[in-house]
Structures are given as structure tokens and as C-alpha cells.
Protein backbone atom coordinates (compact mmCIF):
# COMPACT_ATOMS: atom_id res chain seq x y z
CA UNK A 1 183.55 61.71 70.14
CA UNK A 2 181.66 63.09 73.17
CA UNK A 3 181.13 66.86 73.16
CA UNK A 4 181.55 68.78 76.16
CA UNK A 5 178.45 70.93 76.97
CA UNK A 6 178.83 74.48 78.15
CA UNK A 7 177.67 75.09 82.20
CA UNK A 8 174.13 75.75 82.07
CA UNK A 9 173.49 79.40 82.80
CA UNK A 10 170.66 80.37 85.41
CA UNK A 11 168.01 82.71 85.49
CA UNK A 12 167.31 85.20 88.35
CA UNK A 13 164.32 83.23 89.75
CA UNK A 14 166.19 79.86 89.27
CA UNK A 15 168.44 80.33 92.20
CA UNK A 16 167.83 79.07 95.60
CA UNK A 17 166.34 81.89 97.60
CA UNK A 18 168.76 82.58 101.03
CA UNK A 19 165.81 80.80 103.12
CA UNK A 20 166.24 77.79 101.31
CA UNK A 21 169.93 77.95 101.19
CA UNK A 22 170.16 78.90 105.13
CA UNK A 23 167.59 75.45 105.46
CA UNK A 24 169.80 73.16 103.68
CA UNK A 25 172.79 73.95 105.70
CA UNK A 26 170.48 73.69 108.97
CA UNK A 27 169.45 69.91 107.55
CA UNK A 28 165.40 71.40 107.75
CA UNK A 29 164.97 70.37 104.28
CA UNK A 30 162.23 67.97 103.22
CA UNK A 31 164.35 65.04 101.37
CA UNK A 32 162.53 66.09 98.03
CA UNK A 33 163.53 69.63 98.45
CA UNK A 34 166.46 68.72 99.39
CA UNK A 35 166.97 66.48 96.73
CA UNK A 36 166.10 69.53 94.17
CA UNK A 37 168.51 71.77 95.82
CA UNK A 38 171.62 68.92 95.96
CA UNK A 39 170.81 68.60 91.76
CA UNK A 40 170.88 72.38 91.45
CA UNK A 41 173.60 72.77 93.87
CA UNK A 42 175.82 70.35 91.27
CA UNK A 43 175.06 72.63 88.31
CA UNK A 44 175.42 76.04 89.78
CA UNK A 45 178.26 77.50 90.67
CA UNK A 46 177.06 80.28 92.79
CA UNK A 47 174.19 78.93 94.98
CA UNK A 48 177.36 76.25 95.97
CA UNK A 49 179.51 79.26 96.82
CA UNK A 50 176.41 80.82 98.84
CA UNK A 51 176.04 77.47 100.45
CA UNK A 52 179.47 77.05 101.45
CA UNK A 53 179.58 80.58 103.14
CA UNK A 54 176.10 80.09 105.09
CA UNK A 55 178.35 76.43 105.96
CA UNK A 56 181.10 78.96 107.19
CA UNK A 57 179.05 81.06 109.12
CA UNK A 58 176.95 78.70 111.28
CA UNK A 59 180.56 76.90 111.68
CA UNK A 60 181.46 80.41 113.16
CA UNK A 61 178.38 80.96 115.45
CA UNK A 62 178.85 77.57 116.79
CA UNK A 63 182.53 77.93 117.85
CA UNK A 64 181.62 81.33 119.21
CA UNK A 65 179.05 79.66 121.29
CA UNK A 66 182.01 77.79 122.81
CA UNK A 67 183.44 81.07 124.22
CA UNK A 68 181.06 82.44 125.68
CA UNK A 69 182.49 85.77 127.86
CA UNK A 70 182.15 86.24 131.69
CA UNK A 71 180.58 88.83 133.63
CA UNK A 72 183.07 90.56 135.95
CA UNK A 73 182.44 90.06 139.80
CA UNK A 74 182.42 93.78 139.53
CA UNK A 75 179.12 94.30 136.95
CA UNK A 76 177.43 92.30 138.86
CA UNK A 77 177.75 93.76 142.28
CA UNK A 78 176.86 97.34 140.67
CA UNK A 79 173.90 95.67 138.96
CA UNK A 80 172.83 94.62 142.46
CA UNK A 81 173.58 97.82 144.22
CA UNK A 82 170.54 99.50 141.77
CA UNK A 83 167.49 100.81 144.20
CA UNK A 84 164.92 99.00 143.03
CA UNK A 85 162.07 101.93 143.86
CA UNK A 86 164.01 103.12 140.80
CA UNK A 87 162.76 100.44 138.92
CA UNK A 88 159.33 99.69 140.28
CA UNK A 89 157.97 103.05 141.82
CA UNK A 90 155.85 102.33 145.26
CA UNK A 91 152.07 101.77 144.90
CA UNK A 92 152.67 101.57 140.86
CA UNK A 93 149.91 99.23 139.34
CA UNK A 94 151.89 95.96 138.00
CA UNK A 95 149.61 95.83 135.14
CA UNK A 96 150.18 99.75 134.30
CA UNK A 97 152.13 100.23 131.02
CA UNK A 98 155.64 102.03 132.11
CA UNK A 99 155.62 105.65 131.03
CA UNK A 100 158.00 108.40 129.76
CA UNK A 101 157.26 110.20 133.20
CA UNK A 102 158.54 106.98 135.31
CA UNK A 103 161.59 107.12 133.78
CA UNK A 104 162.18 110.64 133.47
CA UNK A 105 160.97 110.98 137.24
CA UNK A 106 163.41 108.65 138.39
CA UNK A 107 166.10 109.70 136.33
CA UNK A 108 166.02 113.13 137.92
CA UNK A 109 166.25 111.75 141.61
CA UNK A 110 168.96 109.78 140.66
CA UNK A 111 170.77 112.94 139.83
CA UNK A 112 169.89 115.38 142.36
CA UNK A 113 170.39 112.92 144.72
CA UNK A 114 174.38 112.28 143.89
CA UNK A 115 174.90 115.87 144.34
């Protein structure tokens, strides 16, 4: 008669960390890693649920990738109607750090000029 062992119960530390987990889904294992994580994958429960959810997600991303949304006609034509002295002040050194004052500075033209 065969006995029936209980599911072996692991430690804290004996779990796949979410790095490795998140690498054997991507397939950036090296084949004795991964190896090591398909044996500990058959014995524990919860690092196979963890796996199948990172599975899910990247499933997700991917499909979401396939819908990727449009930029109205009208975005881009306000985008394009932006002064661009706003952006890069005349005679500013290109290899000057911006600064709070640019900003600032050009924020309050932009407003007393629409009035």
C-alpha cells in the first residue's frame, strides 16, 4: 500500500521572488533556473497561482498594445498652434538648465496676453 504524502509546506524565503517569477513568464530564464523554478512551480501551489496571474497580465498588456488610441485631428492642431518663444525663450543658452523663472515668466505672458 502506497501512502499518500501531505503537500510540502514552504518557507518564506523558499518562494520564487516576483523578479524571478515576472522572468519565467518573459522566457529570460537560464534553462537551470528555469529548470529549478518548473520543479518548484509543481510543488507549490502559490508561486503557480502568482505565475499564472503575471501569465494574465502580460497577456493583458499585449492585447492592449493592439489598441492603441488615436490622437484627435483636433490635439494636434492646438499642440501646433503653441508659440514656441514660449518654449525656448530668444537668446536662451541651449545648454542652460530650464529654470522656475522661465516658466513662471512665460506663464504670466501667456495670461496677460489673452486678456
Amino acid at each position: 500500500m502506497t501512502m499518500v504524502q501531505p503537500p510540502r509546506r514552504f518557507g518564506s524565503t523558499e518562494h520564487l521572488a516576483s523578479e524571478a517569477v515576472a522572468a519565467f513568464v518573459d522566457g529570460e530564464l537560464r534553462m537551470n533556473a528555469y529548470l529549478r523554478a518548473a520543479q518548484h512551480l509543481s510543488l507549490c501551489p502559490e508561486c503557480a497561482a502568482e505565475v499564472e496571474a503575471q501569465q494574465q497580465a502580460r497577456h493583458a498588456l499585449r492585447a492592449a498594445a493592439d489598441h492603441v488610441p488615436t490622437m484627435p485631428s483636433s490635439l494636434l492642431g492646438a499642440l501646433s498652434n503653441i508659440p514656441m518663444h514660449l518654449c525656448d525663450p530668444a537668446g536662451s543658452d541651449p545648454t542652460r538648465a530650464p529654470q522656475a523663472d522661465d516658466w513662471f515668466g512665460a506663464r504670466r505672458w501667456s495670461i496677460r496676453r489673452r486678456r
